[in-house]
N, C-alpha and C. Protein backbone atom coordinates (compact mmCIF):
# COMPACT_ATOMS: atom_id res chain seq x y z
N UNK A 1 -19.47 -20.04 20.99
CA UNK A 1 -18.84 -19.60 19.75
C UNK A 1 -18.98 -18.08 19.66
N UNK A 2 -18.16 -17.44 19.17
CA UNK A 2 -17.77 -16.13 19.46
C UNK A 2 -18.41 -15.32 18.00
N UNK A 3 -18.98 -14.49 17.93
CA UNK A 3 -19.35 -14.11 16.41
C UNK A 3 -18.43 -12.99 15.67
N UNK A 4 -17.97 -12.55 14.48
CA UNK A 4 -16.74 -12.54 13.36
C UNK A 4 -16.67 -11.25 14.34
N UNK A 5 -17.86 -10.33 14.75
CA UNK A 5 -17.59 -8.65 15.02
C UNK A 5 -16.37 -8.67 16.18
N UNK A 6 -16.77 -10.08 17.59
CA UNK A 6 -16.01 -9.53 18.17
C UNK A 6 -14.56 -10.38 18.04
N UNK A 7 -14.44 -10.86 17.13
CA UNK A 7 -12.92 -11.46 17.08
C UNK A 7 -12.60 -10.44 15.95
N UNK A 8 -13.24 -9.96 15.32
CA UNK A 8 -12.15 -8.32 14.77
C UNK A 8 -12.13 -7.71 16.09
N UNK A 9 -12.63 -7.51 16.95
CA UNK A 9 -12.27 -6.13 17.65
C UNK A 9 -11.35 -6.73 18.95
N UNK A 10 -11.12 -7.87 19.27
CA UNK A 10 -10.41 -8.80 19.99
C UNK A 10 -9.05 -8.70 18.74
N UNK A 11 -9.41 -8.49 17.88
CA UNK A 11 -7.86 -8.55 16.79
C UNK A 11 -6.99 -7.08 17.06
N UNK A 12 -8.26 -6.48 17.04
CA UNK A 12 -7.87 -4.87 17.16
C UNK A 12 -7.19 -4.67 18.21
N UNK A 13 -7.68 -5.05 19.03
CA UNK A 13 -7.04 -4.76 20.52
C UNK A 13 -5.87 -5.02 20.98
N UNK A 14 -5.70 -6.21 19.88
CA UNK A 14 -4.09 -6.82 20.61
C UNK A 14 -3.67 -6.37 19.56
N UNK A 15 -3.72 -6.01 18.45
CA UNK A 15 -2.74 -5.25 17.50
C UNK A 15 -2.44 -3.79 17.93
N UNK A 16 -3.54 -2.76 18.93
CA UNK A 16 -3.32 -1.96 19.50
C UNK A 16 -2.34 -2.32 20.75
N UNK A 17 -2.58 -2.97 21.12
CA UNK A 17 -1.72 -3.36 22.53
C UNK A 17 -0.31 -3.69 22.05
N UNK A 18 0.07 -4.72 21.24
CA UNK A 18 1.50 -4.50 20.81
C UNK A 18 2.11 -3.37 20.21
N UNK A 19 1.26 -2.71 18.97
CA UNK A 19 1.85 -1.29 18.96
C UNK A 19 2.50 -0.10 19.92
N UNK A 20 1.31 -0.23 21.03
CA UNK A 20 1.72 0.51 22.53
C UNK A 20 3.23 0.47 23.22
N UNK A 21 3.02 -1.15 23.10
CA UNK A 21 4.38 -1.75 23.82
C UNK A 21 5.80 -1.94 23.00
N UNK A 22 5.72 -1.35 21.62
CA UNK A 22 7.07 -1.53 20.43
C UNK A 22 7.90 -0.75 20.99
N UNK A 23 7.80 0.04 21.69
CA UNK A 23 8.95 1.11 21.99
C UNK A 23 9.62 -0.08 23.25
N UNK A 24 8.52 -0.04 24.23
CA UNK A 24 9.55 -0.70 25.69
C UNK A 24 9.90 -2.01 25.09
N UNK A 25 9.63 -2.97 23.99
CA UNK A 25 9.93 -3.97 23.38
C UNK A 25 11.48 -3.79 22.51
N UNK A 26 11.17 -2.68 21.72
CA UNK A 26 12.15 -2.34 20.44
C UNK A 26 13.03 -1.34 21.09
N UNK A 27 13.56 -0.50 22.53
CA UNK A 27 13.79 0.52 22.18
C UNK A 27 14.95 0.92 21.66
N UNK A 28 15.81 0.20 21.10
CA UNK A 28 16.81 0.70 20.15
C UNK A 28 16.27 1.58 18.94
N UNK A 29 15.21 0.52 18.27
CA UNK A 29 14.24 0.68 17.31
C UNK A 29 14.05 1.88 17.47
N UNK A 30 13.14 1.96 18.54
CA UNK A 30 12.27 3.87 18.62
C UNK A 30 13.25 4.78 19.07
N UNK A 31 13.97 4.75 19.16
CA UNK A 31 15.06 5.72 19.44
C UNK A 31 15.48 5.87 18.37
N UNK A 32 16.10 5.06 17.29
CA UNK A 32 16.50 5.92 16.27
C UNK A 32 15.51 6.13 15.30
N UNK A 33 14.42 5.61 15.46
CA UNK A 33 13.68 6.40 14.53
C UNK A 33 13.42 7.67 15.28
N UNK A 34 12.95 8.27 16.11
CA UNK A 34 12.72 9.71 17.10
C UNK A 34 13.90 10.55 16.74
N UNK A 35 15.40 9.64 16.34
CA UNK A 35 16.57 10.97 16.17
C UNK A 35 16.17 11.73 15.07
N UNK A 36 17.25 12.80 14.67
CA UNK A 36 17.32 13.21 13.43
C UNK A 36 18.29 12.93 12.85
N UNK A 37 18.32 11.79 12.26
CA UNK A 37 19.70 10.67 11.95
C UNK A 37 19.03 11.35 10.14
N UNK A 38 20.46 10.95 9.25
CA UNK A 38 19.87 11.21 7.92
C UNK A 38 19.14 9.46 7.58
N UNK A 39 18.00 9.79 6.83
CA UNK A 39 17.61 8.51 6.53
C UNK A 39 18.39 7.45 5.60
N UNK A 40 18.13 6.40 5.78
CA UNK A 40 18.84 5.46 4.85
C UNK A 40 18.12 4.75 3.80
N UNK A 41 18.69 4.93 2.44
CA UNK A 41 17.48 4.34 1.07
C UNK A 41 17.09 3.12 2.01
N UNK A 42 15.71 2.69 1.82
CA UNK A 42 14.96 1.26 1.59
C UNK A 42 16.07 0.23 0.87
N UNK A 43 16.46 -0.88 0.99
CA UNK A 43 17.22 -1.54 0.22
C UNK A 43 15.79 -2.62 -0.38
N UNK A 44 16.68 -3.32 -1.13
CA UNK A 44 15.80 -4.05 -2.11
C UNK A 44 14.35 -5.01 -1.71
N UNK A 45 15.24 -5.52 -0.43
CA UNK A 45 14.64 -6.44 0.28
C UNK A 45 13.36 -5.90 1.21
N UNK A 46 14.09 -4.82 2.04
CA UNK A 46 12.92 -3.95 2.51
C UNK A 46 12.31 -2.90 1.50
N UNK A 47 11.81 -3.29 0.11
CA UNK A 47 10.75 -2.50 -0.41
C UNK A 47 9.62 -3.75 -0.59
N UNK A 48 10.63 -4.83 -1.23
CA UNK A 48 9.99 -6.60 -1.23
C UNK A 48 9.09 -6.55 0.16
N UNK A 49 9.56 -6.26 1.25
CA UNK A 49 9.08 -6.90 2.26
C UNK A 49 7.51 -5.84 2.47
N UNK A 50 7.93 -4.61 2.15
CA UNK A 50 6.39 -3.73 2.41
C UNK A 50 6.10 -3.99 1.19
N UNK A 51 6.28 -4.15 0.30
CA UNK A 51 5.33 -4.73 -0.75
C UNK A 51 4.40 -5.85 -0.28
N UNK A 52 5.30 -7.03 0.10
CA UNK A 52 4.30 -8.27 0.29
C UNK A 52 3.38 -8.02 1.64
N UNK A 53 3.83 -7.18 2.50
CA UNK A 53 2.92 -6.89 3.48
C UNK A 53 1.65 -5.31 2.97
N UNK A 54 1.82 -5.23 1.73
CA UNK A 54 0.67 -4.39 1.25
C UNK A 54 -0.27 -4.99 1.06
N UNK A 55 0.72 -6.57 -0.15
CA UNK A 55 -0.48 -7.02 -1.02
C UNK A 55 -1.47 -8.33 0.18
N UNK A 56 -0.65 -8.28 1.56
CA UNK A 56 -1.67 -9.15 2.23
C UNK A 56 -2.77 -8.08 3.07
N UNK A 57 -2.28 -7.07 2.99
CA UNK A 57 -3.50 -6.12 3.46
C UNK A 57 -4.33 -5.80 2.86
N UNK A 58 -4.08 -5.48 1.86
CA UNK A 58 -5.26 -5.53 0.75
C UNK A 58 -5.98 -7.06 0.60
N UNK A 59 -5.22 -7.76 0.37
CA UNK A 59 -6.32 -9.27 0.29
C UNK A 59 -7.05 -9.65 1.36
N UNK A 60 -6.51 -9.30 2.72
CA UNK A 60 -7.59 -9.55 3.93
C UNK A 60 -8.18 -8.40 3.98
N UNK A 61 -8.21 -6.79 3.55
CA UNK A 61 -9.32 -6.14 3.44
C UNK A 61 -10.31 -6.48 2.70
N UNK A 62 -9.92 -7.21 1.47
CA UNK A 62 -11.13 -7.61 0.83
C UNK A 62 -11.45 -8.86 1.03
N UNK A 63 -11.19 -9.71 1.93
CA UNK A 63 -11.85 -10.36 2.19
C UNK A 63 -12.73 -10.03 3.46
N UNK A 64 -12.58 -9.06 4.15
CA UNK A 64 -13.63 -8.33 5.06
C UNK A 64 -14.85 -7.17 4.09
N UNK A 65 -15.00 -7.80 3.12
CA UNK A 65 -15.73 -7.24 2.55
C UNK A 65 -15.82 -5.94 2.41
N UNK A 66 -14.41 -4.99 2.30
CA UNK A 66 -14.21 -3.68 1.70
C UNK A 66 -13.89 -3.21 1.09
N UNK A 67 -14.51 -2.17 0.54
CA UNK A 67 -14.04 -1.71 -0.91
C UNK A 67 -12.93 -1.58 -1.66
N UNK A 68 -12.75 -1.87 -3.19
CA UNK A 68 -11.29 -2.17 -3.61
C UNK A 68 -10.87 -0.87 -3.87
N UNK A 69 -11.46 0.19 -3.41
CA UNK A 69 -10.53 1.58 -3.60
C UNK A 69 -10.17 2.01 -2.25
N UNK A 70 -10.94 1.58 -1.19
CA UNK A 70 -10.10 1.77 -0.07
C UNK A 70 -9.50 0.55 0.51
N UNK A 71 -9.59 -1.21 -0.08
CA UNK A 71 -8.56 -1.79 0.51
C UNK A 71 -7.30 -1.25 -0.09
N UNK A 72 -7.41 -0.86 -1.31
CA UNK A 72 -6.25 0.02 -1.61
C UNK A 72 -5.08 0.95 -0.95
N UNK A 73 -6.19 1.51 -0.89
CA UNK A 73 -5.50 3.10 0.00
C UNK A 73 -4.68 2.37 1.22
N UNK A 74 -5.56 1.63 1.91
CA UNK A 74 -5.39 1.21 3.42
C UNK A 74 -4.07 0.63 3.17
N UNK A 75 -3.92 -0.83 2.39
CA UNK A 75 -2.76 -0.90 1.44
C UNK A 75 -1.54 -0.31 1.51
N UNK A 76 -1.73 0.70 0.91
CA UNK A 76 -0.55 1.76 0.09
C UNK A 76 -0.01 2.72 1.42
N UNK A 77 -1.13 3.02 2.14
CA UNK A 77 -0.75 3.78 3.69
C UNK A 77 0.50 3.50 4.43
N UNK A 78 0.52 2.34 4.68
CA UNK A 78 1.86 1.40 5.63
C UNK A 78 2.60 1.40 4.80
N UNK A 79 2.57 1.32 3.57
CA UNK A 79 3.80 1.49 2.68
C UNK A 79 4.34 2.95 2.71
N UNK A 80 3.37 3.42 2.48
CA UNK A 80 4.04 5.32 2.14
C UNK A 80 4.29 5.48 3.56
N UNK A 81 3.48 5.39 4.60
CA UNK A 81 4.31 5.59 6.01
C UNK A 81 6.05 4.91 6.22
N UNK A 82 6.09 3.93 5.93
CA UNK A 82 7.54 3.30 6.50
C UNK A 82 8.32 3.98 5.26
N UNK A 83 8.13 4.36 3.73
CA UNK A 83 9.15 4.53 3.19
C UNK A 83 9.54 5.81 3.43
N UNK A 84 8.80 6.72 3.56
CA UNK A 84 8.81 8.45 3.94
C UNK A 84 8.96 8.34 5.13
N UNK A 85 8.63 7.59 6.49
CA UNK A 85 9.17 8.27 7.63
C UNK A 85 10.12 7.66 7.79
N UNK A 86 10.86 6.32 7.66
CA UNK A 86 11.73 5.58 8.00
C UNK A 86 13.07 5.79 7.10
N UNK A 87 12.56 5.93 5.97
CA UNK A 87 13.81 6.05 4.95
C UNK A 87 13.98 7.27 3.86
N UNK A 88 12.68 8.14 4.33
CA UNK A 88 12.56 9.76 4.14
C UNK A 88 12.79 9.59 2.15
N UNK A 89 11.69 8.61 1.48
CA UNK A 89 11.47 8.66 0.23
C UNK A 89 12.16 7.63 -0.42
N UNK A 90 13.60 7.29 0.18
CA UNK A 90 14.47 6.84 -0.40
C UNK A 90 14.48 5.42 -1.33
N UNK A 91 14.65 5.01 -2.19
CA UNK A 91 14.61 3.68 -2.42
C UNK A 91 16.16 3.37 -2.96
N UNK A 92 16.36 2.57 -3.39
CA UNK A 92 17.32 1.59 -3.56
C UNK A 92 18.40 2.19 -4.41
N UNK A 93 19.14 2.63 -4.67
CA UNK A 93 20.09 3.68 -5.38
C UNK A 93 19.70 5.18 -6.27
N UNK A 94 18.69 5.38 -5.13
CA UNK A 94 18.22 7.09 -5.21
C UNK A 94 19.10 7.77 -4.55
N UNK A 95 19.51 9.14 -4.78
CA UNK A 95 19.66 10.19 -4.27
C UNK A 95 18.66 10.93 -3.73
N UNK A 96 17.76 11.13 -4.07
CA UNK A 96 16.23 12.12 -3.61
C UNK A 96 15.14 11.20 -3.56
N UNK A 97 14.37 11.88 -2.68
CA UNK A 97 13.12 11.04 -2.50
C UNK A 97 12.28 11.08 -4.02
N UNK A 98 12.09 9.69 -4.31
CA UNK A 98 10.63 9.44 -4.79
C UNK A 98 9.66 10.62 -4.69
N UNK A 99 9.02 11.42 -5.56
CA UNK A 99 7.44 12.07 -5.55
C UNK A 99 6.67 10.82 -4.92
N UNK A 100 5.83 11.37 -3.51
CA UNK A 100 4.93 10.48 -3.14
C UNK A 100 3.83 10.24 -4.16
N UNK A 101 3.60 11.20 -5.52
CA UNK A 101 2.16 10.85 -5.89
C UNK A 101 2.62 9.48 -7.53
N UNK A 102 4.29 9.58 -7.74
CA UNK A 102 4.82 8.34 -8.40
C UNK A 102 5.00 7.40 -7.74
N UNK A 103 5.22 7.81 -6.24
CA UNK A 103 5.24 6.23 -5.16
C UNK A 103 3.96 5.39 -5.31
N UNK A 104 3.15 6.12 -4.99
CA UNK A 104 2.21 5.55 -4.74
C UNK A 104 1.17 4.97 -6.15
N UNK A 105 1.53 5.57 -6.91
CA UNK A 105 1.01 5.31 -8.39
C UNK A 105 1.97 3.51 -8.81
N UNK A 106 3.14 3.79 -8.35
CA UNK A 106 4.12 2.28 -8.81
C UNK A 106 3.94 1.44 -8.02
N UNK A 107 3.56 1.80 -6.97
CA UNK A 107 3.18 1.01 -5.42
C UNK A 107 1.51 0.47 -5.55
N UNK A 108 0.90 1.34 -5.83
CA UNK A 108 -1.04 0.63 -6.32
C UNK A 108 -0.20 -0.59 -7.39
N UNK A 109 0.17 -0.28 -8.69
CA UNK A 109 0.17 -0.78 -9.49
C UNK A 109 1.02 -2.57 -9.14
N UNK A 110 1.75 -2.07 -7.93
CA UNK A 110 2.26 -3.55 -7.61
C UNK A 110 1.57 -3.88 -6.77
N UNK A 111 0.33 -3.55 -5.98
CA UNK A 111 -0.31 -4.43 -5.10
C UNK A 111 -1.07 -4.84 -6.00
N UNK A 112 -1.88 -4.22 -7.23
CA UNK A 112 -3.00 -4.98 -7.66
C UNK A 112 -2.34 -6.25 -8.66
N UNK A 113 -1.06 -5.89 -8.50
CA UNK A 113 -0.25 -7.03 -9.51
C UNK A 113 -0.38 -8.86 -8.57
N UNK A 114 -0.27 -8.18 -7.48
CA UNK A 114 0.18 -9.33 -6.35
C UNK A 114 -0.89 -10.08 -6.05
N UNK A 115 -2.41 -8.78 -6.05
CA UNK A 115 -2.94 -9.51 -5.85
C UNK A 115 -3.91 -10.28 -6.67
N UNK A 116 -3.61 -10.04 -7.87
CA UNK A 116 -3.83 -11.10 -9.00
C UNK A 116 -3.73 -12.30 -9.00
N UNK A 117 -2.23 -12.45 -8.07
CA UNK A 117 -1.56 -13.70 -8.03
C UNK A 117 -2.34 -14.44 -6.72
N UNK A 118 -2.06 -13.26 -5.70
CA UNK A 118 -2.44 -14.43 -4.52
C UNK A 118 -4.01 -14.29 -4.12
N UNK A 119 -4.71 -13.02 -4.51
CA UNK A 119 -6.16 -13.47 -4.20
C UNK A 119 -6.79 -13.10 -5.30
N UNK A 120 -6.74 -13.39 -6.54
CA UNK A 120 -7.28 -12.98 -7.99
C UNK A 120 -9.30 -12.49 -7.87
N UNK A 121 -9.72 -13.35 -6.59
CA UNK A 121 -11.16 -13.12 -7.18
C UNK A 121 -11.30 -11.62 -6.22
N UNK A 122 -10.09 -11.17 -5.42
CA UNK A 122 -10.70 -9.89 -5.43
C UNK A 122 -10.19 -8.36 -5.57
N UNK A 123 -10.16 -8.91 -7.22
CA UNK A 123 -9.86 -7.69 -8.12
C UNK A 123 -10.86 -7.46 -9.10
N UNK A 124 -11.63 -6.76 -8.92
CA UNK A 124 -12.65 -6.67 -9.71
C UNK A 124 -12.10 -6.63 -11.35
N UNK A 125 -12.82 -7.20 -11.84
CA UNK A 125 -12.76 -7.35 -13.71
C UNK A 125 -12.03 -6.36 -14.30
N UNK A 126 -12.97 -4.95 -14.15
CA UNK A 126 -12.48 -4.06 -14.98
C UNK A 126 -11.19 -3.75 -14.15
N UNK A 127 -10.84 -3.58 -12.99
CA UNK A 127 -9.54 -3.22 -12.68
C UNK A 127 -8.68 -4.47 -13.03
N UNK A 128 -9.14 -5.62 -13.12
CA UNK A 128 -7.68 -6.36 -13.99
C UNK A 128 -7.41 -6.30 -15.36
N UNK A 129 -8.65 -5.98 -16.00
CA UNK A 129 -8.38 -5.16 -17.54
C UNK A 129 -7.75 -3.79 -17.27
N UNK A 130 -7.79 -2.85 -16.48
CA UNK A 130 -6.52 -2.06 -16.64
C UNK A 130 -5.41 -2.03 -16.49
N UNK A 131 -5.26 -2.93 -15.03
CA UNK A 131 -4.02 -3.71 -14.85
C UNK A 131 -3.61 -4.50 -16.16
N UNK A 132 -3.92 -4.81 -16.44
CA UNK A 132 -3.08 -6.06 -17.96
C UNK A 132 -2.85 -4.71 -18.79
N UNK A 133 -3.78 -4.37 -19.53
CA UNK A 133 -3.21 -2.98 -20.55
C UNK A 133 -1.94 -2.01 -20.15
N UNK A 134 -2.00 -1.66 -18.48
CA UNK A 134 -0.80 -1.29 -18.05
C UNK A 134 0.42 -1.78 -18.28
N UNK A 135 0.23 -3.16 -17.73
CA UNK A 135 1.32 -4.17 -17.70
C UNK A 135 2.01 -4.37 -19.32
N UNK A 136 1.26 -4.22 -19.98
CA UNK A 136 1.05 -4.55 -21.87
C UNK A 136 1.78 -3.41 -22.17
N UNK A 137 1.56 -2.32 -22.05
CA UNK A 137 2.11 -1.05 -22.39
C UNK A 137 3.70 -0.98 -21.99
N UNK A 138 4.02 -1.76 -20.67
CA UNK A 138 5.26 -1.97 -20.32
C UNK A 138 6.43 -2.77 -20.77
N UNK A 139 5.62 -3.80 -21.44
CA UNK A 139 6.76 -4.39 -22.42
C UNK A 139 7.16 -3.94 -23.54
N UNK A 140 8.50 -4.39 -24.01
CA UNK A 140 9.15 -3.72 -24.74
C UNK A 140 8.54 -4.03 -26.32
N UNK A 141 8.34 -3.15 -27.09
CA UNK A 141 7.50 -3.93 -28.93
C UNK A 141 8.78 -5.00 -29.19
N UNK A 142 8.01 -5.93 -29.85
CA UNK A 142 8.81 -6.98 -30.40
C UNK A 142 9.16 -6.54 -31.83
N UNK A 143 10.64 -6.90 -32.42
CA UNK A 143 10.99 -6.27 -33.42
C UNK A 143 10.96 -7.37 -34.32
């Protein structure tokens, strides 16, 4: 039986090893990302899709027992990487990029939303009491 350290670093390895190989795998892929093509907004689906692949990075960071301000970050990283290098800010009927420091402020605020839903016990307390007051502040007053 193999112990948890080296099946992370057996994880690592082959997640390094396919990264290596995306280009001779993808190379349509890496070629146009390498041009200087103008970028194209994120459409709806691909913001959905790095969203839900935030909020599972964050839930398996914390379930490796790391901190909820840097499963965060770690999180929000792959997101701000693919939307700024791939689609140079853009989202879904923008003209100009997104401010990365509102990206990433609307982008935290939807991973810790997600992961309310899909791994609730690891959001610490007081950050789901700010999360809800946020969320609270966002609805519209009832008249």
């Amino acid at each position: 039986m193999s112990c948890p350290r080296t099946k992370v670093i057996r994880r690592s390895l082959a997640t390094a090893a396919l990264l290596m190989a995306a280009p001779l795998l993808f190379p349509a892929t890496s070629q146009a990302q390498a041009s200087k093509a103008k970028p194209t907004p994120a459409t709806a689906m691909e913001v959905n899709t790095y969203g839900v692949m935030s909020i599972a990075t964050f839930c398996e960071a914390r379930a490796q027992k790391i901190d909820f301000s840097k499963s965060l970050a770690v999180a929000l990283a792959a997101q701000l990487h693919v939307i700024y290098g791939k689609h140079g800010g853009l989202l879904p009927g923008s003209k100009t990029p997104l401010p990365e420091k509102q990206f990433l402020n609307n982008a935290g605020f939807m991973v810790v939303g997600g992961a309310l839903k899909f791994c609730p016990k690891s959001v610490p307390a007081a950050e789901k009491a700010r999360f809800e007051k946020a969320a609270a502040s966002l609805k519209p007053a009832k008249k």
